[in-house]
C-alpha atoms as a PDB file:
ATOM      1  CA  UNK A   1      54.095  98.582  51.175  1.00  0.00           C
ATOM      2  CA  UNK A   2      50.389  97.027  51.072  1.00  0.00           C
ATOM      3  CA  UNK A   3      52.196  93.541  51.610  1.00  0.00           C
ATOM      4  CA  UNK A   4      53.839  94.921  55.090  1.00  0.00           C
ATOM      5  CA  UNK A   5      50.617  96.668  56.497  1.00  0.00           C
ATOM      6  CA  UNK A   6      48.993  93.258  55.735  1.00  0.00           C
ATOM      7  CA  UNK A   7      51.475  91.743  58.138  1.00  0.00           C
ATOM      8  CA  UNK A   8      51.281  93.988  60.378  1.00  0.00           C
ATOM      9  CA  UNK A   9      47.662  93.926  60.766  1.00  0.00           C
ATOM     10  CA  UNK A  10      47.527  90.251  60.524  1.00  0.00           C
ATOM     11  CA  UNK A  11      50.253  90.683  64.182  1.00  0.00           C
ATOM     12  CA  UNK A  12      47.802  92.877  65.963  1.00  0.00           C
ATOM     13  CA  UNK A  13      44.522  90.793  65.262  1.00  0.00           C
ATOM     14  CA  UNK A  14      46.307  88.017  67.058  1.00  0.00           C
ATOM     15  CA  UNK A  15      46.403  89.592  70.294  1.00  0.00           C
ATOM     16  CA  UNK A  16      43.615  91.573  72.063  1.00  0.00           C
ATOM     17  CA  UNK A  17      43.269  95.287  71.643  1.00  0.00           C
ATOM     18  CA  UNK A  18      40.669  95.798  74.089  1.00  0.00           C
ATOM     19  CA  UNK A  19      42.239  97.423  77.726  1.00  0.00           C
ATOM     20  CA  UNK A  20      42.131  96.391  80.947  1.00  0.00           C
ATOM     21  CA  UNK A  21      39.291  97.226  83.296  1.00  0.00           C
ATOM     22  CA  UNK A  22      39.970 100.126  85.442  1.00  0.00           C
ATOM     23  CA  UNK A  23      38.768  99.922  89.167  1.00  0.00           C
ATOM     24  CA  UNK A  24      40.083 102.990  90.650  1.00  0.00           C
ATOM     25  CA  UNK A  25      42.753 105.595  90.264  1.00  0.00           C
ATOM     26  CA  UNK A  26      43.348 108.437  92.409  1.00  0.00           C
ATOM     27  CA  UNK A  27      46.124 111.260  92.462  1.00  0.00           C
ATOM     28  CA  UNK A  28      49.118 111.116  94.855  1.00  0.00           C
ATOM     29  CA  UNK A  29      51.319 113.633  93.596  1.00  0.00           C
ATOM     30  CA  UNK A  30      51.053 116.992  91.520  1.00  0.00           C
ATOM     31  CA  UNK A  31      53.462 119.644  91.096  1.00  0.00           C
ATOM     32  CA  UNK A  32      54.934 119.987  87.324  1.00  0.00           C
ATOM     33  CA  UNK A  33      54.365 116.543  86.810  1.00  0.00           C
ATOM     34  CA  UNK A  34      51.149 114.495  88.355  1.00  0.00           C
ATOM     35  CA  UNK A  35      51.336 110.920  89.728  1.00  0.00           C
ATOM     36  CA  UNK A  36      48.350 108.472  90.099  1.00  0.00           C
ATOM     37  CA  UNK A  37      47.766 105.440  91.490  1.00  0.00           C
ATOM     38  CA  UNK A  38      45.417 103.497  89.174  1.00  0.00           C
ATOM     39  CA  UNK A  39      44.517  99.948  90.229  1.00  0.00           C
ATOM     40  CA  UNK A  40      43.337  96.989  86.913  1.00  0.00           C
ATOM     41  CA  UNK A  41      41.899  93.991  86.770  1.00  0.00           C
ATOM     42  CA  UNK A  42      44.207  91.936  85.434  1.00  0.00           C
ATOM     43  CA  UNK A  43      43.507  89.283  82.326  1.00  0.00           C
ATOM     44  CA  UNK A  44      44.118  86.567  84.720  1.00  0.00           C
ATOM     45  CA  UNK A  45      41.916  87.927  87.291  1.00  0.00           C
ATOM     46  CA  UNK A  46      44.060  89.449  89.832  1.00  0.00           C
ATOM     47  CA  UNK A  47      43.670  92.973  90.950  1.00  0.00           C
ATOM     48  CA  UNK A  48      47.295  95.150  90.552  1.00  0.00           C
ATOM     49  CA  UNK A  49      47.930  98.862  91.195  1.00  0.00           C
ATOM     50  CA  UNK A  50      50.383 100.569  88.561  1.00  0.00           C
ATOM     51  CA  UNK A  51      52.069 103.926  89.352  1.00  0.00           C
ATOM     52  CA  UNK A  52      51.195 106.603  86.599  1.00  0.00           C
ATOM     53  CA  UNK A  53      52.745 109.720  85.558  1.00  0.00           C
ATOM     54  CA  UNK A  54      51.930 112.557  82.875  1.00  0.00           C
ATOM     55  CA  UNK A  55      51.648 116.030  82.170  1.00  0.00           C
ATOM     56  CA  UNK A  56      48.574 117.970  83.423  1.00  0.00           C
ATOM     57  CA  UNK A  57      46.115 119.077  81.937  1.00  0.00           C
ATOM     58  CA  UNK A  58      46.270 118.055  78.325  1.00  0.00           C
ATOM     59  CA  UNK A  59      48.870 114.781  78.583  1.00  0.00           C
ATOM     60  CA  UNK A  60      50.254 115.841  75.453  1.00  0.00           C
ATOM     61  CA  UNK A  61      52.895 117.194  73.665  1.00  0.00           C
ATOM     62  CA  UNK A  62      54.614 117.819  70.242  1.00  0.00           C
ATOM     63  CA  UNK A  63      57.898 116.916  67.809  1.00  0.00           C
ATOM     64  CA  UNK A  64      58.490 119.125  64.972  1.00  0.00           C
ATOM     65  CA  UNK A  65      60.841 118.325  62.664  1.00  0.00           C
ATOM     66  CA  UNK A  66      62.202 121.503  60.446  1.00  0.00           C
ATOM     67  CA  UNK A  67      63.077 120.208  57.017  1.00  0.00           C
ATOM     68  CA  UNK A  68      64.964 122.582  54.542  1.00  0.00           C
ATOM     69  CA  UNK A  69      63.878 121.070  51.185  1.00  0.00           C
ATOM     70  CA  UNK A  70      66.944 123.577  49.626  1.00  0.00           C
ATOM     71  CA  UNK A  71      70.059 122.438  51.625  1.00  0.00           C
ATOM     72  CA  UNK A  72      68.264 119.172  52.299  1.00  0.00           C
ATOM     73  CA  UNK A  73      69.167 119.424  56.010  1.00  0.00           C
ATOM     74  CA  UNK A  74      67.430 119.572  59.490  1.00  0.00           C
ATOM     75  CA  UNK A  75      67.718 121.686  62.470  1.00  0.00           C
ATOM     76  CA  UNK A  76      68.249 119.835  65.784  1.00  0.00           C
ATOM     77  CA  UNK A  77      68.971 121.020  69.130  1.00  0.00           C
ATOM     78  CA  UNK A  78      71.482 119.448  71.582  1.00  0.00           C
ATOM     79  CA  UNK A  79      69.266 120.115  75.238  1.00  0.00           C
ATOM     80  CA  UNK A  80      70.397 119.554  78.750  1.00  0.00           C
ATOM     81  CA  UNK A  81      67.981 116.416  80.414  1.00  0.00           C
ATOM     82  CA  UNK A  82      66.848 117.180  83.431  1.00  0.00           C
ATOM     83  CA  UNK A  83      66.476 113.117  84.483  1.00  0.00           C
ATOM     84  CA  UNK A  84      70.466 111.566  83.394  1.00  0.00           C
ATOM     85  CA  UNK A  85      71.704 114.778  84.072  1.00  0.00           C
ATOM     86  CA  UNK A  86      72.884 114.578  80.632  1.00  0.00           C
ATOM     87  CA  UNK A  87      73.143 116.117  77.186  1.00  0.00           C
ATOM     88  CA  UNK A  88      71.503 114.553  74.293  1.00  0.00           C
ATOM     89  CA  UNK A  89      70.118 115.137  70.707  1.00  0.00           C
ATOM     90  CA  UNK A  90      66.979 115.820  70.261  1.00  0.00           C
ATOM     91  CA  UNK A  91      63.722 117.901  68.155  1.00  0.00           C
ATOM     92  CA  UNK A  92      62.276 121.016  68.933  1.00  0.00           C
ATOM     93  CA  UNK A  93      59.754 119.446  71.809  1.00  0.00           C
ATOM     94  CA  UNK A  94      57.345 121.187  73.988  1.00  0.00           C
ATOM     95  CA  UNK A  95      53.662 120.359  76.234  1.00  0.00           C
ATOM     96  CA  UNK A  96      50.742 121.504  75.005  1.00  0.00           C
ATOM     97  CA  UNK A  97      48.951 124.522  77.177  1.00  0.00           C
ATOM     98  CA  UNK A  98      45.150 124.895  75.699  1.00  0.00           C
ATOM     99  CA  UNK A  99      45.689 128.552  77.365  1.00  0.00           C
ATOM    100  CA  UNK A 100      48.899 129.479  75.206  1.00  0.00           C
ATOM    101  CA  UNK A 101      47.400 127.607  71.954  1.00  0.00           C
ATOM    102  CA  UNK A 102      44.142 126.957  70.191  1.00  0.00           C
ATOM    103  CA  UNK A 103      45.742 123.208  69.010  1.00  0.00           C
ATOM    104  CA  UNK A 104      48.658 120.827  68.639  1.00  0.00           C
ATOM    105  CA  UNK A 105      49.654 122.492  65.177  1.00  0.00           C
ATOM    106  CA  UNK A 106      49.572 126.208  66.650  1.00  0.00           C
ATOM    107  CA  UNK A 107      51.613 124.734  70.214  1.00  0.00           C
ATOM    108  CA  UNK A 108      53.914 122.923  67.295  1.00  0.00           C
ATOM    109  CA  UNK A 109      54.668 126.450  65.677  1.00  0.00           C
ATOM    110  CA  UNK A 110      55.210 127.742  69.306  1.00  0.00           C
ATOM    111  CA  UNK A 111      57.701 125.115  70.199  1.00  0.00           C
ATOM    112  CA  UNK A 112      59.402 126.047  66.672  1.00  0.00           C
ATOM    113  CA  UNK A 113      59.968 129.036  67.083  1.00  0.00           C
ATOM    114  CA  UNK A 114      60.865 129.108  71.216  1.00  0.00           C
ATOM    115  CA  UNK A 115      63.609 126.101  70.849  1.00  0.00           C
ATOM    116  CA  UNK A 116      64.916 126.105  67.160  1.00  0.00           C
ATOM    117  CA  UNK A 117      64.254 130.223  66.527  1.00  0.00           C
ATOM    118  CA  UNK A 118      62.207 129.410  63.242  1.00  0.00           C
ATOM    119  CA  UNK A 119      58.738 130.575  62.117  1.00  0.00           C
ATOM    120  CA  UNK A 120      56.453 129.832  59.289  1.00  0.00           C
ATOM    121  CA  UNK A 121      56.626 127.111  56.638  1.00  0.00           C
ATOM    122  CA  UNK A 122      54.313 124.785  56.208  1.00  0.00           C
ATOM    123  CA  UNK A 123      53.208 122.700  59.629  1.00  0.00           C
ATOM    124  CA  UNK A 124      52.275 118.951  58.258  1.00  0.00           C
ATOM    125  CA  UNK A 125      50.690 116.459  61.071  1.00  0.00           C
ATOM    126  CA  UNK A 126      52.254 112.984  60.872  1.00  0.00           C
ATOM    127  CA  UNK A 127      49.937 110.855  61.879  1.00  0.00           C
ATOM    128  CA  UNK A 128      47.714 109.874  59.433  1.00  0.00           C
ATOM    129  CA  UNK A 129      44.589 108.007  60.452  1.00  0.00           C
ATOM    130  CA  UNK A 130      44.377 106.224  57.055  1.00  0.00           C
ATOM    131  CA  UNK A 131      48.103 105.195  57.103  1.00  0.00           C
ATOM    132  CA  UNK A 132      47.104 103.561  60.736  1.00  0.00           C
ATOM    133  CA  UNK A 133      47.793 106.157  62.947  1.00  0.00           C
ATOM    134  CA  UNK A 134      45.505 107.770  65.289  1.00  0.00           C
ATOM    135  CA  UNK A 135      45.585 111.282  65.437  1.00  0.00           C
ATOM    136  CA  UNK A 136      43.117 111.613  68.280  1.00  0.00           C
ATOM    137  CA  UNK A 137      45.173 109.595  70.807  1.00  0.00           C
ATOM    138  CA  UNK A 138      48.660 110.270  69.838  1.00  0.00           C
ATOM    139  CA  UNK A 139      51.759 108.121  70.002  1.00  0.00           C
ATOM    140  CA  UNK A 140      52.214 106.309  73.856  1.00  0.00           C
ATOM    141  CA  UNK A 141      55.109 108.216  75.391  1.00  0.00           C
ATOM    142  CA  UNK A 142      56.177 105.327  77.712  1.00  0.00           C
ATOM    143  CA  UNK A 143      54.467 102.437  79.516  1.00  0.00           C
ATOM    144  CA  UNK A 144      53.578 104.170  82.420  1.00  0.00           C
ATOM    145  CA  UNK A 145      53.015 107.694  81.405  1.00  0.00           C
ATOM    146  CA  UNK A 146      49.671 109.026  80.612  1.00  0.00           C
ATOM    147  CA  UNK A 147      51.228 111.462  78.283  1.00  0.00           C
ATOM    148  CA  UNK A 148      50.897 111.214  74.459  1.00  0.00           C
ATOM    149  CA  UNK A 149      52.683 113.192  71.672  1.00  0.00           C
ATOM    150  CA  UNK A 150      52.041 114.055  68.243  1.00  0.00           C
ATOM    151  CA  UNK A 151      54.837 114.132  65.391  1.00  0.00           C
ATOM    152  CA  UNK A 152      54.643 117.275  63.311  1.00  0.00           C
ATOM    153  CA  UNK A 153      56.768 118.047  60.031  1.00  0.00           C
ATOM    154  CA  UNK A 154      57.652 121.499  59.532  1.00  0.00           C
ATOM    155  CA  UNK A 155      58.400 122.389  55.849  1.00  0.00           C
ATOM    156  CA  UNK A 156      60.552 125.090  54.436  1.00  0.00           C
ATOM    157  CA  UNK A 157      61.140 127.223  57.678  1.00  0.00           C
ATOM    158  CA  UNK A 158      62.626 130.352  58.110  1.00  0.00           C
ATOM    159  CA  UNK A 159      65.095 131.912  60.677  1.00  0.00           C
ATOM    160  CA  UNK A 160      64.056 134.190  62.876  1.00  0.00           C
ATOM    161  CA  UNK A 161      65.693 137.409  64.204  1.00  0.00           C
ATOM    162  CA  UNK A 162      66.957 137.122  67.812  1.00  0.00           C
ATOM    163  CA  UNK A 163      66.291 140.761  68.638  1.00  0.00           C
ATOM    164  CA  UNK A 164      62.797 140.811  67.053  1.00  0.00           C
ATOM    165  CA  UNK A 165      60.728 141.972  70.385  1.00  0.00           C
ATOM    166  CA  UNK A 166      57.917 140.109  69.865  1.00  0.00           C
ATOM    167  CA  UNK A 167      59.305 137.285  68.813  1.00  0.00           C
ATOM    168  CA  UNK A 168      58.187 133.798  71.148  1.00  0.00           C
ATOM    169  CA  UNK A 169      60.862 133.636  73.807  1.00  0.00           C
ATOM    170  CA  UNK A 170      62.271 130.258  75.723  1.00  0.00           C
ATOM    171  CA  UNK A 171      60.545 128.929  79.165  1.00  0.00           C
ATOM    172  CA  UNK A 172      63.287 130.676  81.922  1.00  0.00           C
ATOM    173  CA  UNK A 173      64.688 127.069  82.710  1.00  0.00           C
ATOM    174  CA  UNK A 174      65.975 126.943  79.116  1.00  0.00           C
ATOM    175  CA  UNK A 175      67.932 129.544  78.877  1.00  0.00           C
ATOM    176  CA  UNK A 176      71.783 128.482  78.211  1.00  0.00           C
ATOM    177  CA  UNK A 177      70.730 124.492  78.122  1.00  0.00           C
ATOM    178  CA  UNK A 178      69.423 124.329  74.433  1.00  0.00           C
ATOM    179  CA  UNK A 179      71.653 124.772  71.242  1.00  0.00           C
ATOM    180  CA  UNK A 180      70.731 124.712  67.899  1.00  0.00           C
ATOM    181  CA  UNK A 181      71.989 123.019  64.905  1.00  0.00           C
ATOM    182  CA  UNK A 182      71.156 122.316  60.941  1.00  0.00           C
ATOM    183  CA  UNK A 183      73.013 118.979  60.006  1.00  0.00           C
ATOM    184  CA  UNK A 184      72.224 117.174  57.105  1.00  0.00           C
ATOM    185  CA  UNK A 185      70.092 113.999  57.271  1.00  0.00           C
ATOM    186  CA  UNK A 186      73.123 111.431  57.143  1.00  0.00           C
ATOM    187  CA  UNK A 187      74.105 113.323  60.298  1.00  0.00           C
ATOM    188  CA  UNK A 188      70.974 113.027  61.832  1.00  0.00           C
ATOM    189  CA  UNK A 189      70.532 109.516  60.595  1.00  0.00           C
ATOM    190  CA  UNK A 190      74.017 108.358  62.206  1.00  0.00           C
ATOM    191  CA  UNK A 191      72.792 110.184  65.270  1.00  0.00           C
ATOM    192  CA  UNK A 192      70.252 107.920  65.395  1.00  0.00           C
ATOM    193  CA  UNK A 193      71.790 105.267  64.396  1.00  0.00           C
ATOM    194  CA  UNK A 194      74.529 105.471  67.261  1.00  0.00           C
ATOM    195  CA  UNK A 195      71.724 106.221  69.971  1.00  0.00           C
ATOM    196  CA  UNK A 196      72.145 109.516  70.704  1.00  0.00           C
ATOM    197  CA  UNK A 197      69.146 110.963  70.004  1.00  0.00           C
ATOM    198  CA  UNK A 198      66.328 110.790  72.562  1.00  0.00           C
ATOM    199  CA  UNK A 199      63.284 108.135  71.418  1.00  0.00           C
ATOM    200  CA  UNK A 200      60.547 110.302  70.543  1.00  0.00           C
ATOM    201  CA  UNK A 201      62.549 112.854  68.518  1.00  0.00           C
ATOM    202  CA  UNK A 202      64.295 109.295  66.969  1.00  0.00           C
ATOM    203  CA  UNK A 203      60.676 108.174  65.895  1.00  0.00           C
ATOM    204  CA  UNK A 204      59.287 111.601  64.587  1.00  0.00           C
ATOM    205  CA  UNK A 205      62.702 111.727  62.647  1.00  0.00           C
ATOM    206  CA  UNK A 206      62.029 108.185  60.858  1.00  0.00           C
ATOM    207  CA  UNK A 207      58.544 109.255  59.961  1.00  0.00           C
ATOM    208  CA  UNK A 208      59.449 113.001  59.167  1.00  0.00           C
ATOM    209  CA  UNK A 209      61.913 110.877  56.113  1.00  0.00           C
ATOM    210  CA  UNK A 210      59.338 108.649  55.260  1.00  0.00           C
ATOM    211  CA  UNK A 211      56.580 111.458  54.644  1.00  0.00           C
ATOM    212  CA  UNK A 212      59.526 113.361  53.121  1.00  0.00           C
ATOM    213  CA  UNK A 213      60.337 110.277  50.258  1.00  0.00           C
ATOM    214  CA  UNK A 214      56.583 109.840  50.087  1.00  0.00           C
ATOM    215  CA  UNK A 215      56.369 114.130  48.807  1.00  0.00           C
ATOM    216  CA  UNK A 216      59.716 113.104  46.755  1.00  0.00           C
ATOM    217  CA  UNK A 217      61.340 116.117  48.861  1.00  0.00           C
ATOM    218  CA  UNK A 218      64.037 114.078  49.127  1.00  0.00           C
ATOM    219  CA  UNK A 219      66.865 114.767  46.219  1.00  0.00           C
ATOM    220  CA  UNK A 220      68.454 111.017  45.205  1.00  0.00           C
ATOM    221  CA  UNK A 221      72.037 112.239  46.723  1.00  0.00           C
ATOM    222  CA  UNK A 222      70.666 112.338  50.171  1.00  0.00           C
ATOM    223  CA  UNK A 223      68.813 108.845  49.902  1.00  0.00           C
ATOM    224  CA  UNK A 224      71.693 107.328  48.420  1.00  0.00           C
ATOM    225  CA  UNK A 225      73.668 108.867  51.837  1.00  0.00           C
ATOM    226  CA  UNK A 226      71.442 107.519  54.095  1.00  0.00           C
ATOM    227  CA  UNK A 227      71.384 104.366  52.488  1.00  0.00           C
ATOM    228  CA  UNK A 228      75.193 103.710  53.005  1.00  0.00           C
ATOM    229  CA  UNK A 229      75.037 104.452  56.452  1.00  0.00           C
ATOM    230  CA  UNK A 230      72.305 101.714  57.168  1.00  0.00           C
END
């Protein structure tokens, strides 16, 4: 492992890191999603405006991944997207509001609970600052989003009761386009594998295993799976 973050450190310090100079951006657009026109200086000297778009206020969201050490499986929901018009694979995912939660771990717990109807277990943050990650600045959505989002491992859930009254209920909108699943991790893996799960959820999955191995949560029958289907 120390060989490989060698390399990869040894890629990044051959190309600059620093960004580009901003000149001036000003919003064009705001309604559940803000656009911005943001003009850079260019390396080369030239002057060129970009289109931006992101999630106000916070430009940030989260990925949980529910792992059930016991059954060694996963719960996933197959959700409607708005965009394709499509239905696709994907993580319990959701913005965070600093009005609805204090932080990124108590909006992950929300999301849990609202889209996958579990609570509790343990909430573990992903990205590590000493494994390279940056935990102030999140992971880059897409190239020309100002959103970020923030991986989140969520240990040893439980169900919850779907006639509990004060249990966290689903955003209007989702109602009858989000159903929940528990597959095993080959599943999910082949899912993956076979691009059908949505990028970020694909990502948060990958490093969800790796922290997983890393705990040794993961029992040698479901390693040896996931290893035949590579």
């Amino acid at each position: 492992r120390k060989g490989v973050e060698a390399a990869v450190q040894e890629l990044e310090a051959m190309h600059p890191s620093k960004p580009l100079k901003i000149i001036s951006q000003k919003r064009v657009h705001k309604e559940f999603w803000e656009v911005q026109d943001r003009l850079v200086e260019h390396p080369n000297g030239s002057q060129i405006k970009f289109q931006l778009c992101g999630h106000p206020p916070t430009y940030a969201y989260v990925v949980v991944f529910p792992f059930h050490s016991a059954s060694q499986t996963v719960t996933i929901i197959r959700q409607w997207q708005q965009g394709l018009n499509q239905w696709w694979w994907q993580l319990p995912t959701g913005g965070w509001n600093s009005r609805k939660a204090k932080d990124l771990a108590e909006c992950a717990c929300h999301e849990l609970e609202e889209e996958a109807m579990l609570v509790k277990g343990r909430m573990v943050p992903l990205l590590d600052e000493e494994e390279g990650g940056d935990s102030k600045t999140g992971i880059a959505e897409i190239s020309f989003s100002q959103n970020s989002w923030y991986p989140y491992l969520a240990l040893d859930p439980r169900k919850v009761n779907p006639k509990e009254k004060d249990r966290r209920k689903r955003d209007h909108e989702e109602e009858g386009t989000i159903h929940v699943h528990e597959v095993s991790l080959d599943v999910l893996f082949f899912l993956i594998s076979t691009g059908k799960v949505i990028p970020t959820s694909a990502m948060c999955s990958m490093m969800a295993m790796a922290e997983l191995r890393k705990r040794k949560l993961l029992d040698p029958s479901t390693c040896e799976r996931l290893l035949q289907i590579i």
